[in-house]
Structures are given as C-alpha cells and as structure tokens.
Protein backbone atom coordinates (compact mmCIF):
# COMPACT_ATOMS: atom_id res chain seq x y z
CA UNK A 1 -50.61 151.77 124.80
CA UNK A 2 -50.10 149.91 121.70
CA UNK A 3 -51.26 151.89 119.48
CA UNK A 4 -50.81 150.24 116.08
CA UNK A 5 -47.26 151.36 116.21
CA UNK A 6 -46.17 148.39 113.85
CA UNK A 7 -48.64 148.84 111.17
CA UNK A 8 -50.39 145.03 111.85
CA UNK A 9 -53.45 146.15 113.57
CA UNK A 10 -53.16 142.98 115.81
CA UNK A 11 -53.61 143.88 119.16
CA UNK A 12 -51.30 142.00 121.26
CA UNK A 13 -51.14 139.14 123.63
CA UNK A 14 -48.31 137.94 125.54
CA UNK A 15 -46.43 136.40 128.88
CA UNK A 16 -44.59 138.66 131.30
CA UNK A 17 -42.19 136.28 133.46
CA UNK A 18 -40.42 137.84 136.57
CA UNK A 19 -37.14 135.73 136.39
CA UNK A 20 -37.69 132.53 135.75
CA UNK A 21 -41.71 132.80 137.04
CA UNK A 22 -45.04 133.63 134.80
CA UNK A 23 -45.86 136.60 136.21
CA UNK A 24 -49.16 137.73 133.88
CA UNK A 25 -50.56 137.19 130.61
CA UNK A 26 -50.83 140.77 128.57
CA UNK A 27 -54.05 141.21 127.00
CA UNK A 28 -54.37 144.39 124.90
CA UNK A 29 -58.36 144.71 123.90
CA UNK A 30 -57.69 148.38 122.96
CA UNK A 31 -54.77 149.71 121.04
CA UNK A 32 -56.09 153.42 122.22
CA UNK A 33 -56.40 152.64 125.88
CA UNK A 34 -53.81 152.92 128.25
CA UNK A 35 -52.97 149.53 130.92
CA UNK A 36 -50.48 149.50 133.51
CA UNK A 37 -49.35 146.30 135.45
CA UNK A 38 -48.39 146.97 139.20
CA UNK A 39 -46.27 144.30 141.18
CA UNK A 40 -44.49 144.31 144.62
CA UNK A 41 -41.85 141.47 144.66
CA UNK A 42 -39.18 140.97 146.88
CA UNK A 43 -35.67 140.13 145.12
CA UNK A 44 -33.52 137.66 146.61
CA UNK A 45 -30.72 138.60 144.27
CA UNK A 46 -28.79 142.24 143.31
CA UNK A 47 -30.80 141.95 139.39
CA UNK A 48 -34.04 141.59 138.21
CA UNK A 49 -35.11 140.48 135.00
CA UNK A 50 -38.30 140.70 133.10
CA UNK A 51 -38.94 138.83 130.21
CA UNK A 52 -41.40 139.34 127.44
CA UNK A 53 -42.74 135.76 125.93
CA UNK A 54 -44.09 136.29 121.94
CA UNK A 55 -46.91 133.53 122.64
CA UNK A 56 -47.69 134.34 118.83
CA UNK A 57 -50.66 136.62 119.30
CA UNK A 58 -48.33 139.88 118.10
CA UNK A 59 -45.09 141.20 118.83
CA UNK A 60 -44.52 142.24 122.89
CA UNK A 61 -44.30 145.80 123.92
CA UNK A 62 -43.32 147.72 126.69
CA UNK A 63 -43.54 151.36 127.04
CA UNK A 64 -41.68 151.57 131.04
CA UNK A 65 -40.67 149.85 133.55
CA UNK A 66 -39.74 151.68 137.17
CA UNK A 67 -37.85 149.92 139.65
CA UNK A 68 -38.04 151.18 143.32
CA UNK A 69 -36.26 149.59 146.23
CA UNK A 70 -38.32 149.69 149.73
CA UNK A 71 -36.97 149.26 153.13
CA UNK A 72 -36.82 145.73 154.30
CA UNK A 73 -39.41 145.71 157.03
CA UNK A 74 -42.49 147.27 155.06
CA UNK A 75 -43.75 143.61 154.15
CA UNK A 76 -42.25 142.11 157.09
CA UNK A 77 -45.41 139.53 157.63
CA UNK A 78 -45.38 138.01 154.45
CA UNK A 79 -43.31 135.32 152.57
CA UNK A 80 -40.78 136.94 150.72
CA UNK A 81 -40.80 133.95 147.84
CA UNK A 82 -43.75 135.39 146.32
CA UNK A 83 -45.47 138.22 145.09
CA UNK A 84 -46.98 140.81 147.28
CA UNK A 85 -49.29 143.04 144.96
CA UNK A 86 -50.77 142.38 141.22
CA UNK A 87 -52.70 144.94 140.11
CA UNK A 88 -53.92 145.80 136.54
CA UNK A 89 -55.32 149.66 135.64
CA UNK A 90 -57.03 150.60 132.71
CA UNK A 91 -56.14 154.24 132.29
CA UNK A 92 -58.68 156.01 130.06
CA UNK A 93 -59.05 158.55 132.27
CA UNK A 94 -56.48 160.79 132.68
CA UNK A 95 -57.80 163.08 135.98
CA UNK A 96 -60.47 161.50 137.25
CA UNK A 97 -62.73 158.74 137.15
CA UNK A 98 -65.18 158.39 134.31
CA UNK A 99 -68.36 160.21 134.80
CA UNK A 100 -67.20 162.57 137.35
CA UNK A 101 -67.06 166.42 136.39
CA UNK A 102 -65.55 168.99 138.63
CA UNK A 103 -67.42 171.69 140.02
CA UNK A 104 -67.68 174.15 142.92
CA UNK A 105 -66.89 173.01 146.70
CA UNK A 106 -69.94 173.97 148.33
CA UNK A 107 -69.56 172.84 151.70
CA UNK A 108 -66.10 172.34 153.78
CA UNK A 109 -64.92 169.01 155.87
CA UNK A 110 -65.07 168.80 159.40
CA UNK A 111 -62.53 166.55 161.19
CA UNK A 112 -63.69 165.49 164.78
CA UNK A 113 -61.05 163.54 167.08
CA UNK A 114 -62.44 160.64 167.78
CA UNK A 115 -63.62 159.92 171.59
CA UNK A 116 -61.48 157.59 173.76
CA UNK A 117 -63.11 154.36 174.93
C-alpha cells in the first residue's frame, strides 16, 4: 500500500524486472488499497534479483518480498525459461469477499463417494 508515505500524493507507477526480464508494470490507482503481485519462476541460478525501474511516474516501493523454494518436479511439464504464474490481487478485503456477511450455518454438507464406472 502506498499510502502517501512520501508526502507527494503521486500515486506510483513503475517496472518490476526479474533479473534481467520485465516482469510487470506497477500501477497504484489507490494509495489506500492494498495489491499484491504473485509469480512462480524457476531460477536457473543460486540468486535472484528483483529490480525496481523509476519510469518517472513516482518513486518505487515495496513493502515484502517472500521467497519459497519448491521441489523440482511440481512444474515438471512446463518450460522452465519462463514464468509459470502472474497473478495480481487487489486486497480491500481483509476476510472475505466484498458483499458477503457471515451468518449462521443452517444446513450441513454431505459428501457422497462418487460411483465407479
């Protein structure tokens, strides 16, 4: 979240490179709302680097970045030069999707195995 943490009340805009390739562009409409930017890439070296590009739009920001290894054969159909997964979240809802309120359980679930053909 941005925020308006250095007092310019510019929302941001700016490249995110994975190494040496353009990963995403960074567009921040909100400084109150919350984005996250989700990628699965395979290293082919020990390091990683991400690199945050001023494209002159205000300065880049990063609040975290989490690293987690996976085994080896979880993508095992796929070519490892290029990224497996982009996703970008809004979060402006902490719990649960907009809209939805929480109230009683009424009724249970049934789980039925399914019939063999």
């Amino acid at each position: 979240m941005y925020g308006n943490y250095d007092g310019m009340n510019v929302n941001p805009e700016f490249d995110l490179y994975l190494g040496k390739n353009h990963w995403t562009i960074v567009n921040v409409l909100n400084a109150s709302r919350t984005s996250a930017y989700e990628i699965i890439h395979v290293s082919q070296t020990s390091n990683v680097s991400v690199c945050l590009v001023n494209t002159g739009h205000g300065v880049p920001f990063i609040s975290g970045l989490e690293l987690r290894p996976l085994g080896g054969n979880i993508y095992t159909a796929l070519d490892k030069n290029y990224i497996k997964l982009h996703v970008t979240r809004l979060l402006d809802c902490p719990s649960w999707p907009c809209g939805w309120a929480c109230g009683p359980v009424r009724t249970g679930l049934r789980a039925r195995p399914q019939k063999q053909a």
